[in-house]
C-alpha atoms as a PDB file:
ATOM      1  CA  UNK A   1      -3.135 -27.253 -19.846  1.00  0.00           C
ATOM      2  CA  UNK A   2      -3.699 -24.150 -17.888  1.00  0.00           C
ATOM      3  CA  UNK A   3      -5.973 -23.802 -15.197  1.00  0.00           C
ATOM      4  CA  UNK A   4      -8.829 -21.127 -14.912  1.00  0.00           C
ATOM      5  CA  UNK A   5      -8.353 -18.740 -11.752  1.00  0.00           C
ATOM      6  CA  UNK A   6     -11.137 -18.766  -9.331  1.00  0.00           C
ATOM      7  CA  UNK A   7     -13.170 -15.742  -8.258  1.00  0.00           C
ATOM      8  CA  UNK A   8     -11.609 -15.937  -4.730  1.00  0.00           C
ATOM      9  CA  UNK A   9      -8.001 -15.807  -6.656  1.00  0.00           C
ATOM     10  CA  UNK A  10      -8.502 -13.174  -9.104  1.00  0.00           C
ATOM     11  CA  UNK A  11     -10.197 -11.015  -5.981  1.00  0.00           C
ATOM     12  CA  UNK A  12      -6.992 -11.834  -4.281  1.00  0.00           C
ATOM     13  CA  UNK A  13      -4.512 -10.655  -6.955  1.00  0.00           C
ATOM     14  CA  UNK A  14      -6.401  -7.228  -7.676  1.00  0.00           C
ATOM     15  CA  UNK A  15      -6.047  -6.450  -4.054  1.00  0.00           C
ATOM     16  CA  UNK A  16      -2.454  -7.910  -3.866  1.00  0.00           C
ATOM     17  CA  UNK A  17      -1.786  -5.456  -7.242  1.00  0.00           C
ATOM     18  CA  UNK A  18      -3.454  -2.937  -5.160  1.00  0.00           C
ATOM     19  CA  UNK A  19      -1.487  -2.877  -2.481  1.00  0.00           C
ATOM     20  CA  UNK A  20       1.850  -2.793  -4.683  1.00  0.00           C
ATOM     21  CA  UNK A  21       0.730   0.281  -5.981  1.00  0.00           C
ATOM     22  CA  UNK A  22      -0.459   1.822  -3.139  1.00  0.00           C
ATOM     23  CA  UNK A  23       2.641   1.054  -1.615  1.00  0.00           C
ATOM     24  CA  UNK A  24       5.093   2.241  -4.448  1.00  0.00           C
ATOM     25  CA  UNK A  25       2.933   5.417  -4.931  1.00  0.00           C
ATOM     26  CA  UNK A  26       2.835   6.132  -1.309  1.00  0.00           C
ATOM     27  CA  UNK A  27       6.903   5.973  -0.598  1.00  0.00           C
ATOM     28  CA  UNK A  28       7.703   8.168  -4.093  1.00  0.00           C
ATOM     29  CA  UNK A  29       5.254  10.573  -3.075  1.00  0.00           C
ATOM     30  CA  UNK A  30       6.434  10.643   0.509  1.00  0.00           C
ATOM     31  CA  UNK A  31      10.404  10.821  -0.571  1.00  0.00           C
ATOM     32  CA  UNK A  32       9.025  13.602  -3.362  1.00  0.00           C
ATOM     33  CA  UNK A  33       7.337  15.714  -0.287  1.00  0.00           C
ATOM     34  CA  UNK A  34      10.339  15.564   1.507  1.00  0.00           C
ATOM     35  CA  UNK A  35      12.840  16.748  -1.305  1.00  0.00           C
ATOM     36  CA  UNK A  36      10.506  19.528  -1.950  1.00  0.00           C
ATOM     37  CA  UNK A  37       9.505  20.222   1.559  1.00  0.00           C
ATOM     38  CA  UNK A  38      13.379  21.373   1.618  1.00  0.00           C
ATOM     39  CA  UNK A  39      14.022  22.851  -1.277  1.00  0.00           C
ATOM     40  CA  UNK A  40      10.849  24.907  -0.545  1.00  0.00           C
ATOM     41  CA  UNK A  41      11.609  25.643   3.426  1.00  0.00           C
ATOM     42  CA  UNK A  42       7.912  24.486   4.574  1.00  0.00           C
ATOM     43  CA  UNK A  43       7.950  24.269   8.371  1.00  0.00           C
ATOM     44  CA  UNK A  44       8.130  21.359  10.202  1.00  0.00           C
ATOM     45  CA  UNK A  45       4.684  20.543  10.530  1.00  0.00           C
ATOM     46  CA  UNK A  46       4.062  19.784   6.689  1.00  0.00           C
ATOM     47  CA  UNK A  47       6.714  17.153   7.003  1.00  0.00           C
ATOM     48  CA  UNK A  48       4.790  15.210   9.821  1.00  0.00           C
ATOM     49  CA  UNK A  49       1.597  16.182   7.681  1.00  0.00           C
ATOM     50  CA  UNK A  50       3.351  14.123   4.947  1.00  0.00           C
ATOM     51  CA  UNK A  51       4.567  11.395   7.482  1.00  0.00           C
ATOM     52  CA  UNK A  52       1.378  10.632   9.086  1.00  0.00           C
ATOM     53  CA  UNK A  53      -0.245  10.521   5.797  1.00  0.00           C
ATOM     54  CA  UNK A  54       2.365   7.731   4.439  1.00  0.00           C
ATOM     55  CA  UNK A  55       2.088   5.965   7.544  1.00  0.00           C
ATOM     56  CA  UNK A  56      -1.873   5.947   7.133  1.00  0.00           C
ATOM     57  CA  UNK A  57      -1.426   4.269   3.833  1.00  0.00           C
ATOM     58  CA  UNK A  58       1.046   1.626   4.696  1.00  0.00           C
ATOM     59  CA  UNK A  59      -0.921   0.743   7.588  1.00  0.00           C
ATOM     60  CA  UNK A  60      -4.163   0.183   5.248  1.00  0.00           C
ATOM     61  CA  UNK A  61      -1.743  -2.121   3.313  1.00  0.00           C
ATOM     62  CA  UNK A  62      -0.792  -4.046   6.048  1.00  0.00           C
ATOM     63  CA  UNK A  63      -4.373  -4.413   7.143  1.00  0.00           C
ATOM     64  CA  UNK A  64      -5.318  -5.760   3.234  1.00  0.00           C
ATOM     65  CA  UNK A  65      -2.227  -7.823   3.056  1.00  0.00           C
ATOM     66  CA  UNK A  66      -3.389  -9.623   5.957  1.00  0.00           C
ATOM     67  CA  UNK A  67      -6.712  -9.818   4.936  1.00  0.00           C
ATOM     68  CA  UNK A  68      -5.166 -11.652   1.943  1.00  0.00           C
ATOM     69  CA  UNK A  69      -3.024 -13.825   3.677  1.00  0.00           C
ATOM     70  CA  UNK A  70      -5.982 -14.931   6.041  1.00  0.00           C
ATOM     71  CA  UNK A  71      -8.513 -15.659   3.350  1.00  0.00           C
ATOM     72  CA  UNK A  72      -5.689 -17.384   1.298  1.00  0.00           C
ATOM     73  CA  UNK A  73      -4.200 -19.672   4.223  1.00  0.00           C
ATOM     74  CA  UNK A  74      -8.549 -20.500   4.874  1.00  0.00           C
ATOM     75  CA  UNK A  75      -9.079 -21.186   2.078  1.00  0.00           C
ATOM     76  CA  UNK A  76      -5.913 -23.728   1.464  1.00  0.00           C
ATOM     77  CA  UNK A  77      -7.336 -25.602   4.623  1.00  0.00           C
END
């Protein structure tokens, strides 16, 4: 017999699937910049541009994954 999700569950899986993407999207992107930041000759400062801008988005899913984490590990108390 399988058992029905809860609301706080299914909450925590779209952000978890959230994350993954946001995650996957942001380092192809990032590597994708950088190829064609080469190929192209851009200066310098549109590769930071595209650094601080992936580093922005894996910070927000850090912050979210551990928002996860701490309502999972409360709520397993």
């Amino acid at each position: 017999m399988t058992r029905t999700p809860t609301e706080a569950e299914r909450i925590n899986g779209r952000q978890a699937r959230l994350v993954a993407i946001v995650m996957a999207a942001t380092m192809l992107l990032w590597m994708g910049a950088q190829v064609l930041g080469g190929r192209l000759g851009l200066e310098a400062r549109y590769a930071f541009l595209f650094d601080f801008a992936a580093i922005a988005a894996l910070i927000w899913a850090l912050v979210v994954t551990w928002q996860i984490w701490r309502r999972q590990s409360a709520r397993d108390k």
